[in-house]
C-alpha atoms as a PDB file:
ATOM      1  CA  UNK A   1     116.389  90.835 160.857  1.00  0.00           C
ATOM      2  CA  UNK A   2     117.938  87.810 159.974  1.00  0.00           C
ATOM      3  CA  UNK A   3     121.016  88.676 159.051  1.00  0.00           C
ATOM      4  CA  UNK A   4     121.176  90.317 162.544  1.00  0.00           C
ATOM      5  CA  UNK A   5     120.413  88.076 164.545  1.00  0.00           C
ATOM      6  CA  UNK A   6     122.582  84.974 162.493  1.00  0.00           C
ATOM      7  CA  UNK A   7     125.491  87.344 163.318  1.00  0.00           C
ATOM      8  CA  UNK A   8     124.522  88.122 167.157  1.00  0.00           C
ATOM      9  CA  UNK A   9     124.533  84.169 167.288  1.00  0.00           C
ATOM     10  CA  UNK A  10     127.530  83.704 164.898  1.00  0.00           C
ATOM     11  CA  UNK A  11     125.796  81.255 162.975  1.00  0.00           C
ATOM     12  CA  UNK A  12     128.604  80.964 160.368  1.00  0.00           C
ATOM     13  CA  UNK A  13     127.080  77.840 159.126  1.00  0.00           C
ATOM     14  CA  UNK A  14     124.190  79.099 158.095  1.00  0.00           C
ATOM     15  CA  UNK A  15     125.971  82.211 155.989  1.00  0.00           C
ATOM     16  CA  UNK A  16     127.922  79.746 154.622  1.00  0.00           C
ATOM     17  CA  UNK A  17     124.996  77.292 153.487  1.00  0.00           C
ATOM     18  CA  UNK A  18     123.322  80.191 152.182  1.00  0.00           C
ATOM     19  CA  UNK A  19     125.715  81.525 149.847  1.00  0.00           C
ATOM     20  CA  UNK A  20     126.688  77.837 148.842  1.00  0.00           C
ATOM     21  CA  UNK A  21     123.054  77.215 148.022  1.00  0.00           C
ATOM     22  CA  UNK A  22     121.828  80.181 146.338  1.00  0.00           C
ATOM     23  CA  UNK A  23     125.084  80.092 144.214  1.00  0.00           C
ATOM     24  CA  UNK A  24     124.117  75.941 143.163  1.00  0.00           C
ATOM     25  CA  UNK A  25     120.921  77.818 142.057  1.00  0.00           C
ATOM     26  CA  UNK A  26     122.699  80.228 139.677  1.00  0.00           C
ATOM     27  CA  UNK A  27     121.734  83.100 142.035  1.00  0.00           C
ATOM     28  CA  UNK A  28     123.537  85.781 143.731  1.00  0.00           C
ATOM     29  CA  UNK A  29     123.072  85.839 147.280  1.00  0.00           C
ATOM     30  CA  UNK A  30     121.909  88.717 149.291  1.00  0.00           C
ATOM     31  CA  UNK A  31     122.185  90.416 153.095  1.00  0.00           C
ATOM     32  CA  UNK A  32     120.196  93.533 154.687  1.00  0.00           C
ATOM     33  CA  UNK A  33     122.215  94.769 157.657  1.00  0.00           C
ATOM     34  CA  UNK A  34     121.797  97.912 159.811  1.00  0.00           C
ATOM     35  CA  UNK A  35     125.705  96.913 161.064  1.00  0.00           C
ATOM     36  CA  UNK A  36     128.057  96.935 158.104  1.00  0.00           C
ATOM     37  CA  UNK A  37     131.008  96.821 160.138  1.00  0.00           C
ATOM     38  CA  UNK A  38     130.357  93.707 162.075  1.00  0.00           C
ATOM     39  CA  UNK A  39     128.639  91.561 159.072  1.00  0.00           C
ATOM     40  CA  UNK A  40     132.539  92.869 157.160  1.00  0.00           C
ATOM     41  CA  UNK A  41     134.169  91.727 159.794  1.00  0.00           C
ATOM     42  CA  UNK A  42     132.574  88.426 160.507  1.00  0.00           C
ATOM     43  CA  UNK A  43     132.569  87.744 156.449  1.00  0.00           C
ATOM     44  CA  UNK A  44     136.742  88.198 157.010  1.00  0.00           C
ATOM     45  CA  UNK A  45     136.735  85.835 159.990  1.00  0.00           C
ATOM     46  CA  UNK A  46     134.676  83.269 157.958  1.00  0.00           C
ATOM     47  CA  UNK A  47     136.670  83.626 154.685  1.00  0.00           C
ATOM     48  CA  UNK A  48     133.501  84.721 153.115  1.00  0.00           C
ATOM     49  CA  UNK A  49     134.373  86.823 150.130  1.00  0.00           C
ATOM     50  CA  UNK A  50     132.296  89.787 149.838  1.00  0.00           C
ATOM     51  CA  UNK A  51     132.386  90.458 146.196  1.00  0.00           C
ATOM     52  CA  UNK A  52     130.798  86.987 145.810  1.00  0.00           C
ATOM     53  CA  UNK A  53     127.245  88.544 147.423  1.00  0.00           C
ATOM     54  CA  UNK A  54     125.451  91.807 147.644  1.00  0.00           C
ATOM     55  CA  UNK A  55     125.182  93.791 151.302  1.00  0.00           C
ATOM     56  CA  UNK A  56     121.917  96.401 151.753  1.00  0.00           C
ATOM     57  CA  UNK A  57     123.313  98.794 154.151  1.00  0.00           C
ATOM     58  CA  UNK A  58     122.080 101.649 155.426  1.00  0.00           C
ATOM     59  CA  UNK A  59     124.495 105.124 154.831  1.00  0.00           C
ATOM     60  CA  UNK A  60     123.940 108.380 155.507  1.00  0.00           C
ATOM     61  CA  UNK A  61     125.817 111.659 156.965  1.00  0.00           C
ATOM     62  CA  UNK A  62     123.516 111.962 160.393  1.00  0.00           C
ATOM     63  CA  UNK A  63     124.143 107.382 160.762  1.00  0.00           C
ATOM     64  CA  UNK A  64     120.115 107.405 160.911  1.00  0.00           C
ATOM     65  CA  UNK A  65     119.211 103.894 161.454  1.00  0.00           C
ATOM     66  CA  UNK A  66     123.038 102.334 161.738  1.00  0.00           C
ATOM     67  CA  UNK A  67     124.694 100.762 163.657  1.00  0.00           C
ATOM     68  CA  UNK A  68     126.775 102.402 165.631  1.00  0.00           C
ATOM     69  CA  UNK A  69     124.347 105.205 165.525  1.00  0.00           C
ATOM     70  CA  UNK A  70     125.848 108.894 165.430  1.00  0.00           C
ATOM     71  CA  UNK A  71     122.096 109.948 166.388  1.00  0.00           C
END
């Protein structure tokens, strides 16, 4: 939920803390997102680079519980 509603409010600040501090820890940073194509997206816009984190996302033929839904 989170990671949803950072992106609705295009909190890019707060991705970009998050990554920066987890990565200061020796950690990799993760995100859970029902909306793959939007968190891609705003990672691009933000020069976020994906392979530097791990993305949860939710795939499947029938786009249960994605966003867009094909339901």
């Amino acid at each position: 939920m989170i990671t949803g509603l950072c992106l609705a409010l295009n909190l890019d600040w707060f991705f970009q803390f998050y990554i920066d501090y987890l990565h200061k820890l020796g950690l990799t940073p993760g995100f859970n997102s029902g909306n793959f194509a939007l968190l891609f997206q705003k990672f691009q816009e933000w020069n976020i680079t994906v392979g530097d984190v791990v993305i949860a996302v939710l795939f499947n033929k029938v786009g249960f519980q994605m966003v867009p839904s094909r339901v």
